[in-house]
PDB file of N, CA and C in Angstrom:
ATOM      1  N   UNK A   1       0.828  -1.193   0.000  1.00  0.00           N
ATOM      2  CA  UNK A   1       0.000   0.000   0.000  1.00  0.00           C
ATOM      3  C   UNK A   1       0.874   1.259   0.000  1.00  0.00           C
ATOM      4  N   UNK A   2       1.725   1.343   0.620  1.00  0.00           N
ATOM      5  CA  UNK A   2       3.067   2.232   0.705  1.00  0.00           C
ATOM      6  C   UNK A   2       3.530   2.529  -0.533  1.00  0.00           C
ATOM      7  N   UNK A   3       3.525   1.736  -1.532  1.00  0.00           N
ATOM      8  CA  UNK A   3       3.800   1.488  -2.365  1.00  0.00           C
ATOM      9  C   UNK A   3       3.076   2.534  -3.403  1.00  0.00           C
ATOM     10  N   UNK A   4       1.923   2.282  -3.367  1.00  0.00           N
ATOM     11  CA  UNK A   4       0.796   2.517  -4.119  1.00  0.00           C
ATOM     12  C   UNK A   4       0.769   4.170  -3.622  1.00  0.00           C
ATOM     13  N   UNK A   5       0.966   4.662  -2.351  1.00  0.00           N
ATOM     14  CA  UNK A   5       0.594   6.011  -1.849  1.00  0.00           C
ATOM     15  C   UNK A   5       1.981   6.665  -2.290  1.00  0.00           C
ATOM     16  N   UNK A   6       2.849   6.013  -2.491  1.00  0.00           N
ATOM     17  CA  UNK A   6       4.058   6.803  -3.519  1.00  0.00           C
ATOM     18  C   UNK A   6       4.033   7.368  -4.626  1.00  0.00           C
ATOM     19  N   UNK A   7       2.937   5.843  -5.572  1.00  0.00           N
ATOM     20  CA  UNK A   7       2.659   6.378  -6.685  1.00  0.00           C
ATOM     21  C   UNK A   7       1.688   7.085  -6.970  1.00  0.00           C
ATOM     22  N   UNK A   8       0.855   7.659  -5.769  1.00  0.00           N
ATOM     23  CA  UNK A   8      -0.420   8.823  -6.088  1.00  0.00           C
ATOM     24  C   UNK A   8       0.538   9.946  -5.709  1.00  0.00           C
ATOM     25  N   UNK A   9       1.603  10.030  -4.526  1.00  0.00           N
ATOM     26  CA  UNK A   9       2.325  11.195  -4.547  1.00  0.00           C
ATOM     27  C   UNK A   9       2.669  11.750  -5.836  1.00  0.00           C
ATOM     28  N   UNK A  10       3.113  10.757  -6.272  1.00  0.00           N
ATOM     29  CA  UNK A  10       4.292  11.306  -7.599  1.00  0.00           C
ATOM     30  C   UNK A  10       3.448  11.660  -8.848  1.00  0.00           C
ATOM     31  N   UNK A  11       2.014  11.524  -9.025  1.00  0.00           N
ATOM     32  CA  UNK A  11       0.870  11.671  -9.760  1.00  0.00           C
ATOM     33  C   UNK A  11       0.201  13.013  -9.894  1.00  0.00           C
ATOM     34  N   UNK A  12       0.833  13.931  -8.732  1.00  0.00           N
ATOM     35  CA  UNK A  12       0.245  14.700  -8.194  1.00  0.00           C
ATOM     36  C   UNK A  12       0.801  16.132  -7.689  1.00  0.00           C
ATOM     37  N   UNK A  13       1.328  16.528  -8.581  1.00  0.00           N
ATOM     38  CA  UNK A  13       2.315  17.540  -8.329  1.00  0.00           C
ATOM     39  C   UNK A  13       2.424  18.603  -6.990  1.00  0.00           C
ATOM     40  N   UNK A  14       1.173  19.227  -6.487  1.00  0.00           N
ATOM     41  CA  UNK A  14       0.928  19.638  -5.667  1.00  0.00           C
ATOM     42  C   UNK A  14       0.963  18.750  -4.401  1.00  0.00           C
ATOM     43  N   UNK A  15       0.611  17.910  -4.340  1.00  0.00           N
ATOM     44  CA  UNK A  15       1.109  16.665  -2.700  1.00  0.00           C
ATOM     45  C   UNK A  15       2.533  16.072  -3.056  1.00  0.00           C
ATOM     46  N   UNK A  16       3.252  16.278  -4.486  1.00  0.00           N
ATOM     47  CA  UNK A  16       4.602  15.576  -4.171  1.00  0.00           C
ATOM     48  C   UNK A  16       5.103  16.944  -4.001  1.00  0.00           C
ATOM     49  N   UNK A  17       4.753  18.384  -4.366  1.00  0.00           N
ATOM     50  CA  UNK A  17       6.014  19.464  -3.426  1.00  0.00           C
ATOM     51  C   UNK A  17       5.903  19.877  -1.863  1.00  0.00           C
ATOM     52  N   UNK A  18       4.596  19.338  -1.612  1.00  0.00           N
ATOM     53  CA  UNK A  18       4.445  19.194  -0.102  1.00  0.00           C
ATOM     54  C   UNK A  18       5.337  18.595   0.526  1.00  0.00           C
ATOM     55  N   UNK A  19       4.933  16.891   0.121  1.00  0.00           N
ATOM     56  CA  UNK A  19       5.853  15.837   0.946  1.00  0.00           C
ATOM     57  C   UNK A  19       7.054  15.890   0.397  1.00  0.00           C
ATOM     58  N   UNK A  20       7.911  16.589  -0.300  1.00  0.00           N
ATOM     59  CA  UNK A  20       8.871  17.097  -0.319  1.00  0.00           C
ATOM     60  C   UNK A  20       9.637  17.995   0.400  1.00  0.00           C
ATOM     61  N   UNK A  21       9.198  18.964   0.110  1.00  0.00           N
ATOM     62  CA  UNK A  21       9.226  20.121   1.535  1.00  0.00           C
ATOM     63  C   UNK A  21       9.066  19.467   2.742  1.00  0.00           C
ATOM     64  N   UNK A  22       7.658  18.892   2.778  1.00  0.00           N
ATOM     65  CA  UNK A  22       8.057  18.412   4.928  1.00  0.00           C
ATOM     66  C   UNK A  22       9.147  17.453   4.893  1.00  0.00           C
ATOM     67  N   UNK A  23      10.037  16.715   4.064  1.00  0.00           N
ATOM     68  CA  UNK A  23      10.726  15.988   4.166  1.00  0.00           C
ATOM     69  C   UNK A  23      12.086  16.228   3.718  1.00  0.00           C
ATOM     70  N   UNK A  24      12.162  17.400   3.293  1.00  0.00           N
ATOM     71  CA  UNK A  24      13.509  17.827   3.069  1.00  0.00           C
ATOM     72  C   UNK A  24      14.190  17.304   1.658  1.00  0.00           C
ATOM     73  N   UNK A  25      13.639  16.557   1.010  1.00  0.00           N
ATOM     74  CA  UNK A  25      14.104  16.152  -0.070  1.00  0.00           C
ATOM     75  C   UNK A  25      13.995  16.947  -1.280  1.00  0.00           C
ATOM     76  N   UNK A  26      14.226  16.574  -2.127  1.00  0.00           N
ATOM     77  CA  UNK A  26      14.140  17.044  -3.488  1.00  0.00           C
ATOM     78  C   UNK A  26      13.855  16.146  -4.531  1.00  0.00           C
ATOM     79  N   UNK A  27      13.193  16.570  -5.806  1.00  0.00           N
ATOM     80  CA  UNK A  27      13.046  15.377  -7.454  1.00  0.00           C
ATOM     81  C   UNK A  27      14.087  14.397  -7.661  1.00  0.00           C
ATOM     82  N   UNK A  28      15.240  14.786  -7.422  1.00  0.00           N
ATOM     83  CA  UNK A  28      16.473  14.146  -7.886  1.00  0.00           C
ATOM     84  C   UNK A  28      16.831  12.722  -6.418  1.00  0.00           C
ATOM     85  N   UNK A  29      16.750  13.458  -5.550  1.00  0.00           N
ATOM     86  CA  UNK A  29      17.258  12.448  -4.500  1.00  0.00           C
ATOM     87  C   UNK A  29      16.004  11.567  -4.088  1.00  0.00           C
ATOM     88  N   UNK A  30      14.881  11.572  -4.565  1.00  0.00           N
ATOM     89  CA  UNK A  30      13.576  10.744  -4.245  1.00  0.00           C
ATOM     90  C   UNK A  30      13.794   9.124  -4.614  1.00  0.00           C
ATOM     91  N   UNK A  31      14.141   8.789  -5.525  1.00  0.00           N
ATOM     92  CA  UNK A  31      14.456   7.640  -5.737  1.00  0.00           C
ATOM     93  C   UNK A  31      15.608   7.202  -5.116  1.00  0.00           C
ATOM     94  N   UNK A  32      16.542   7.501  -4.688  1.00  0.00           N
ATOM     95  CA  UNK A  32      17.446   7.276  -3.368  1.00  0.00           C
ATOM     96  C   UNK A  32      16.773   7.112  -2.156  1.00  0.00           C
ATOM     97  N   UNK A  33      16.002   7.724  -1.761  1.00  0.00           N
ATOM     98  CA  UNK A  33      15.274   8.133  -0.830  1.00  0.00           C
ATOM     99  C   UNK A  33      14.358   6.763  -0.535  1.00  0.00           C
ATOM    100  N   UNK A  34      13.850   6.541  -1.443  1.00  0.00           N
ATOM    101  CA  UNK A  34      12.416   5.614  -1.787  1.00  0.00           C
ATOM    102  C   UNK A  34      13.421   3.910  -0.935  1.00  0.00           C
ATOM    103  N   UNK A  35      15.041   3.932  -1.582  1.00  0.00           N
ATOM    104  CA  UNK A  35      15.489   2.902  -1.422  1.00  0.00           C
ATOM    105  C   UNK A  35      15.598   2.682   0.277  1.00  0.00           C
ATOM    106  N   UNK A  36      15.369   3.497   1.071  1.00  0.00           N
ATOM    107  CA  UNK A  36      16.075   3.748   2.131  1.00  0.00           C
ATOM    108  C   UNK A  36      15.149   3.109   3.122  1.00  0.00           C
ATOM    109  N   UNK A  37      15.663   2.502   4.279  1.00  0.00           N
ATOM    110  CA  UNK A  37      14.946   1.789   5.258  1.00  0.00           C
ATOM    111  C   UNK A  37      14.104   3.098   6.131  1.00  0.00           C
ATOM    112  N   UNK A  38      12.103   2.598   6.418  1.00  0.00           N
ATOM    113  CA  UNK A  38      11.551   3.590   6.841  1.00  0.00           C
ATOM    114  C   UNK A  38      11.138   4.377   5.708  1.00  0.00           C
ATOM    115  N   UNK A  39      11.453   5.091   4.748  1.00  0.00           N
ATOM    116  CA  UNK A  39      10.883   5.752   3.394  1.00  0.00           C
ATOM    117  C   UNK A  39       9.186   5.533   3.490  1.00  0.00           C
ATOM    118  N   UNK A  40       9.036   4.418   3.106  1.00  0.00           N
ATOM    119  CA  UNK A  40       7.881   4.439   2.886  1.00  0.00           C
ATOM    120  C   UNK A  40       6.972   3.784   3.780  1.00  0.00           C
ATOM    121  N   UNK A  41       7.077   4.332   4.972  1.00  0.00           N
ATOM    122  CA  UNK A  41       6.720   4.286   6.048  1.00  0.00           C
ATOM    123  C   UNK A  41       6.129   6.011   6.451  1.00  0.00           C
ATOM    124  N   UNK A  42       7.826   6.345   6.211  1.00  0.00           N
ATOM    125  CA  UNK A  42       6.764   8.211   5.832  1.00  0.00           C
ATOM    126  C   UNK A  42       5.973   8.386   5.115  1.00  0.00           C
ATOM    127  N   UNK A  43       6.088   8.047   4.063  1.00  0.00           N
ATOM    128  CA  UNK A  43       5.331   8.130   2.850  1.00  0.00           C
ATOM    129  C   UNK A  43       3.284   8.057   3.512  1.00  0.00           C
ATOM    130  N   UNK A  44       3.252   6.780   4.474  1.00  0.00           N
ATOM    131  CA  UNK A  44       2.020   6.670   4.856  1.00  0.00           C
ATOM    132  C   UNK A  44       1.736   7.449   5.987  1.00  0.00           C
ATOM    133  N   UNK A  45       2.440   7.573   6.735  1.00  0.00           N
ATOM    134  CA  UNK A  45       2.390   8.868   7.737  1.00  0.00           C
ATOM    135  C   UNK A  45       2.169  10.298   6.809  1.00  0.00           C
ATOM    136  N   UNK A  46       2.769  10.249   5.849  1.00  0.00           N
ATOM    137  CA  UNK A  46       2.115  11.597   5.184  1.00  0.00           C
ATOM    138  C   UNK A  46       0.725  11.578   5.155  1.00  0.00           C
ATOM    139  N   UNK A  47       0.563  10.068   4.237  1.00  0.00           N
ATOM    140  CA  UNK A  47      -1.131  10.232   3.803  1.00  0.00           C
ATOM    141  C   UNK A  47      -2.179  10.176   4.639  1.00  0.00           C
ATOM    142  N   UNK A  48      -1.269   9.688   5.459  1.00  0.00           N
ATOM    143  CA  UNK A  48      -2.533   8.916   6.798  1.00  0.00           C
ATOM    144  C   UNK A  48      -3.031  10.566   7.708  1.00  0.00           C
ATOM    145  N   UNK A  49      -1.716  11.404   7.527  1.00  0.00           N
ATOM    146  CA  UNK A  49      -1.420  12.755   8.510  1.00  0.00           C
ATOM    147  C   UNK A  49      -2.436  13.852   7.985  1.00  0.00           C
ATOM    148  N   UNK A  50      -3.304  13.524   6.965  1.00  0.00           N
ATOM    149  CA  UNK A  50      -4.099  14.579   6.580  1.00  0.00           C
ATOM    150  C   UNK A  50      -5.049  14.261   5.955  1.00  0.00           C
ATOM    151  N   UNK A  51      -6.500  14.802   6.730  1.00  0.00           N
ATOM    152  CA  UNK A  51      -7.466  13.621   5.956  1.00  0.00           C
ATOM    153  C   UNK A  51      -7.741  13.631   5.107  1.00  0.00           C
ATOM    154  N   UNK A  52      -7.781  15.049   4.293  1.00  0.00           N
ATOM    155  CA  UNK A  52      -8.210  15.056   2.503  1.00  0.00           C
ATOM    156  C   UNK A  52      -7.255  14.379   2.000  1.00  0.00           C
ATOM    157  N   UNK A  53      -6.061  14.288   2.103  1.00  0.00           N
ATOM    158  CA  UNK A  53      -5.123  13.661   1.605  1.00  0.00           C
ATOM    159  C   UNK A  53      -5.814  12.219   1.549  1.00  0.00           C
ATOM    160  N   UNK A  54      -5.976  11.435   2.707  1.00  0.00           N
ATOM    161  CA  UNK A  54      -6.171  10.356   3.144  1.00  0.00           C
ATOM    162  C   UNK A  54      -6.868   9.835   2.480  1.00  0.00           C
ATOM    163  N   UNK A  55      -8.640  10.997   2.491  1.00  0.00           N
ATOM    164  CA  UNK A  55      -9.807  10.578   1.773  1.00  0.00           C
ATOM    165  C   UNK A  55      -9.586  10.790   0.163  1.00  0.00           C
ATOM    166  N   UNK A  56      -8.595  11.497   0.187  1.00  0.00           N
ATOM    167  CA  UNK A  56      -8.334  11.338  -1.724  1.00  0.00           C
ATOM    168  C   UNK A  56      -7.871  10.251  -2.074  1.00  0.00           C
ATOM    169  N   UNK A  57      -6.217   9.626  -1.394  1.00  0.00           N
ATOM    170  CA  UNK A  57      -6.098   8.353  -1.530  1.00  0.00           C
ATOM    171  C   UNK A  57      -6.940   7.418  -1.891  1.00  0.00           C
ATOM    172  N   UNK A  58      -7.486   7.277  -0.385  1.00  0.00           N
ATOM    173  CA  UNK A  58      -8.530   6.395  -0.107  1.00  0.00           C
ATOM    174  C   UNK A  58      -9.342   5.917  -1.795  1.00  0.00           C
ATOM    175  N   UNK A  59      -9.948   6.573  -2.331  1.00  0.00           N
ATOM    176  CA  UNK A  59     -10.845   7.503  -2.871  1.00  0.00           C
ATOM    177  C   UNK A  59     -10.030   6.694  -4.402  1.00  0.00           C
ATOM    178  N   UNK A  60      -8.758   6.849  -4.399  1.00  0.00           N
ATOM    179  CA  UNK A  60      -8.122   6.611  -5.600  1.00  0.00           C
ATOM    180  C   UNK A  60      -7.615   5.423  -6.030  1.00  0.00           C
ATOM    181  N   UNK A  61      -7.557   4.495  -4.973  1.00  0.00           N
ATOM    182  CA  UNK A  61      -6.794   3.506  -4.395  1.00  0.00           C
ATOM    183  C   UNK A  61      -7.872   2.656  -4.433  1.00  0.00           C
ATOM    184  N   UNK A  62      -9.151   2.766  -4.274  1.00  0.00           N
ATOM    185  CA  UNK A  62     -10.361   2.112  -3.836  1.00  0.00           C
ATOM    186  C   UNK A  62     -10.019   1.322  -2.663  1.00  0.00           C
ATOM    187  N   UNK A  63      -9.241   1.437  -1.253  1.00  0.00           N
ATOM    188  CA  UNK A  63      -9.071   1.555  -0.305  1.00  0.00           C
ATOM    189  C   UNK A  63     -10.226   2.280   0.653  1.00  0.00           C
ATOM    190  N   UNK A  64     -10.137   1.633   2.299  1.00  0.00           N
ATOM    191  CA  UNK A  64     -11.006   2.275   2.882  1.00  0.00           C
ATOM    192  C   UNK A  64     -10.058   3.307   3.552  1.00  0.00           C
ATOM    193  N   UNK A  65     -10.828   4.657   4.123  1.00  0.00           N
ATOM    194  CA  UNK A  65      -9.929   4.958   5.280  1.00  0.00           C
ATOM    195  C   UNK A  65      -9.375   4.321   6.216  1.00  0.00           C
ATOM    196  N   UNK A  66      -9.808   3.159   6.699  1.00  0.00           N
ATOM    197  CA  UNK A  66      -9.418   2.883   7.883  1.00  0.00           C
ATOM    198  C   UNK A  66      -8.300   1.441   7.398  1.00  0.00           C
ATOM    199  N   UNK A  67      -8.290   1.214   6.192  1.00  0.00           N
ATOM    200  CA  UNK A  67      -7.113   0.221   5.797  1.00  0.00           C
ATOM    201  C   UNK A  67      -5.847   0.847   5.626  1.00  0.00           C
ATOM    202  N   UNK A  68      -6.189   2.307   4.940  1.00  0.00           N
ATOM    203  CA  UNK A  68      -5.102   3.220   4.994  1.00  0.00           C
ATOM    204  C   UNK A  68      -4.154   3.353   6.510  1.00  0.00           C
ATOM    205  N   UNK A  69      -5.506   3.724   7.094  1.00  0.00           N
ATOM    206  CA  UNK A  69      -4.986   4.558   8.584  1.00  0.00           C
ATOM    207  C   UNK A  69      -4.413   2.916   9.537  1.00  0.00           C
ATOM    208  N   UNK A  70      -4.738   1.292   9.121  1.00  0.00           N
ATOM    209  CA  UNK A  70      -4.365   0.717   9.657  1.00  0.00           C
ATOM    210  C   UNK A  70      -2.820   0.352   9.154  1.00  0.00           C
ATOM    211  N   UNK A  71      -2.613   0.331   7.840  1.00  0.00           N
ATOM    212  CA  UNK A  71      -1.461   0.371   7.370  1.00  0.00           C
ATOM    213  C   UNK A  71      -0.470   1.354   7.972  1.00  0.00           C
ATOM    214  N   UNK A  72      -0.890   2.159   8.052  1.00  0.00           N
ATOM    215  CA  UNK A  72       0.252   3.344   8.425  1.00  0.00           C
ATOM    216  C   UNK A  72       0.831   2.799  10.265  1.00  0.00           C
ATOM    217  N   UNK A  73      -0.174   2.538  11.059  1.00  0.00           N
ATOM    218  CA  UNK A  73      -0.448   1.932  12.536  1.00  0.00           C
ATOM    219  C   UNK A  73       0.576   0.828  11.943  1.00  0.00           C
ATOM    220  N   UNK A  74       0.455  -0.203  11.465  1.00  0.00           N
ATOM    221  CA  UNK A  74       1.496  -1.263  10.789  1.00  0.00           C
ATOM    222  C   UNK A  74       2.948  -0.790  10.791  1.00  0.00           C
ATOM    223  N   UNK A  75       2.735   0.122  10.189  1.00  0.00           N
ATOM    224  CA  UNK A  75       3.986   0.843   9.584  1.00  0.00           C
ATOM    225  C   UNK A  75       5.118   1.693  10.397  1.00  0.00           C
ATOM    226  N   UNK A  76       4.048   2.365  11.111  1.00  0.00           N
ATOM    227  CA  UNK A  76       4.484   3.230  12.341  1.00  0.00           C
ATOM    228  C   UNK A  76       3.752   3.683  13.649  1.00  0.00           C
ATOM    229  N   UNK A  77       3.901   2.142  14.647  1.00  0.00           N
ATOM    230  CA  UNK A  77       3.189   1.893  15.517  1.00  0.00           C
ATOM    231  C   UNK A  77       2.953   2.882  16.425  1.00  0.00           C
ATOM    232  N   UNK A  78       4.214   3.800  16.416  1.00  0.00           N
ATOM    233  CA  UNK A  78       4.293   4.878  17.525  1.00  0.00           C
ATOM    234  C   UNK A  78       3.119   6.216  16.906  1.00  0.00           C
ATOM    235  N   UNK A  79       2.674   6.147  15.767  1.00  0.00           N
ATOM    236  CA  UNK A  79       1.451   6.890  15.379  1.00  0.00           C
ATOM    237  C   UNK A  79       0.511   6.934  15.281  1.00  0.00           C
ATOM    238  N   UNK A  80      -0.270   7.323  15.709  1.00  0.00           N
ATOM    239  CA  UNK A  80      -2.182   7.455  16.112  1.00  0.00           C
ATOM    240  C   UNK A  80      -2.625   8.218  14.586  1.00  0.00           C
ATOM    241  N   UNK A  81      -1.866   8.677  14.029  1.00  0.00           N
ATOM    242  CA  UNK A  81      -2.354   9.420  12.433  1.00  0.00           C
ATOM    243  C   UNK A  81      -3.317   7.894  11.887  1.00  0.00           C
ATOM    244  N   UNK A  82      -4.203   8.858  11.262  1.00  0.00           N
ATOM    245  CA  UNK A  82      -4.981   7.797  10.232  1.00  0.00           C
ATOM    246  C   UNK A  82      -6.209   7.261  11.122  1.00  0.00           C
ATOM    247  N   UNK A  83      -6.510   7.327  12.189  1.00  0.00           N
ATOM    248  CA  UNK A  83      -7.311   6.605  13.184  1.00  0.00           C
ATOM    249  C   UNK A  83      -8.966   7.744  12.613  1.00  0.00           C
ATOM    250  N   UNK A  84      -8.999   6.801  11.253  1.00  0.00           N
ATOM    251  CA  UNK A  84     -10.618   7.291  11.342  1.00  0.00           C
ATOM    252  C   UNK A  84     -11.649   5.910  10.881  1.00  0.00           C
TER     253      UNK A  84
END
């Protein structure tokens, strides 16, 4: 699913200069980035971290909210994001 919420980032010009910006990265170093242990773990903490985001996913993915928001809980236990 991580997976999949990468490839709606990158679909999406306006949510990939976001999660860019909160993440400090840039176009060029993203695929470095992507390789890296945890990556896409943020990646769902992004989506999970905002609900239009979430419910657009959701929405795009034909995913529920709450598979999203359990994935991310999976992903990054220490986060309550996504709990709808």
């Amino acid at each position: 699913m991580a997976i999949e919420a990468l490839g709606f980032l990158a679909g999406d010009s306006e949510l990939l200069s976001r999660f860019l910006a909160l993440s400090g990265l840039d176009v060029g170093s993203l695929r470095a980035a992507a390789a890296q242990p945890g990556f896409l773990a943020g990646v769902l903490a992004f989506i999970a971290g905002h609900e239009k985001t979430l419910l657009a996913f959701a929405t795009a993915s034909g995913k529920s909210p709450e598979a999203v928001g359990a994935a991310n809980r999976a992903l990054n236990p220490e986060s309550a994001a996504g709990d709808f």
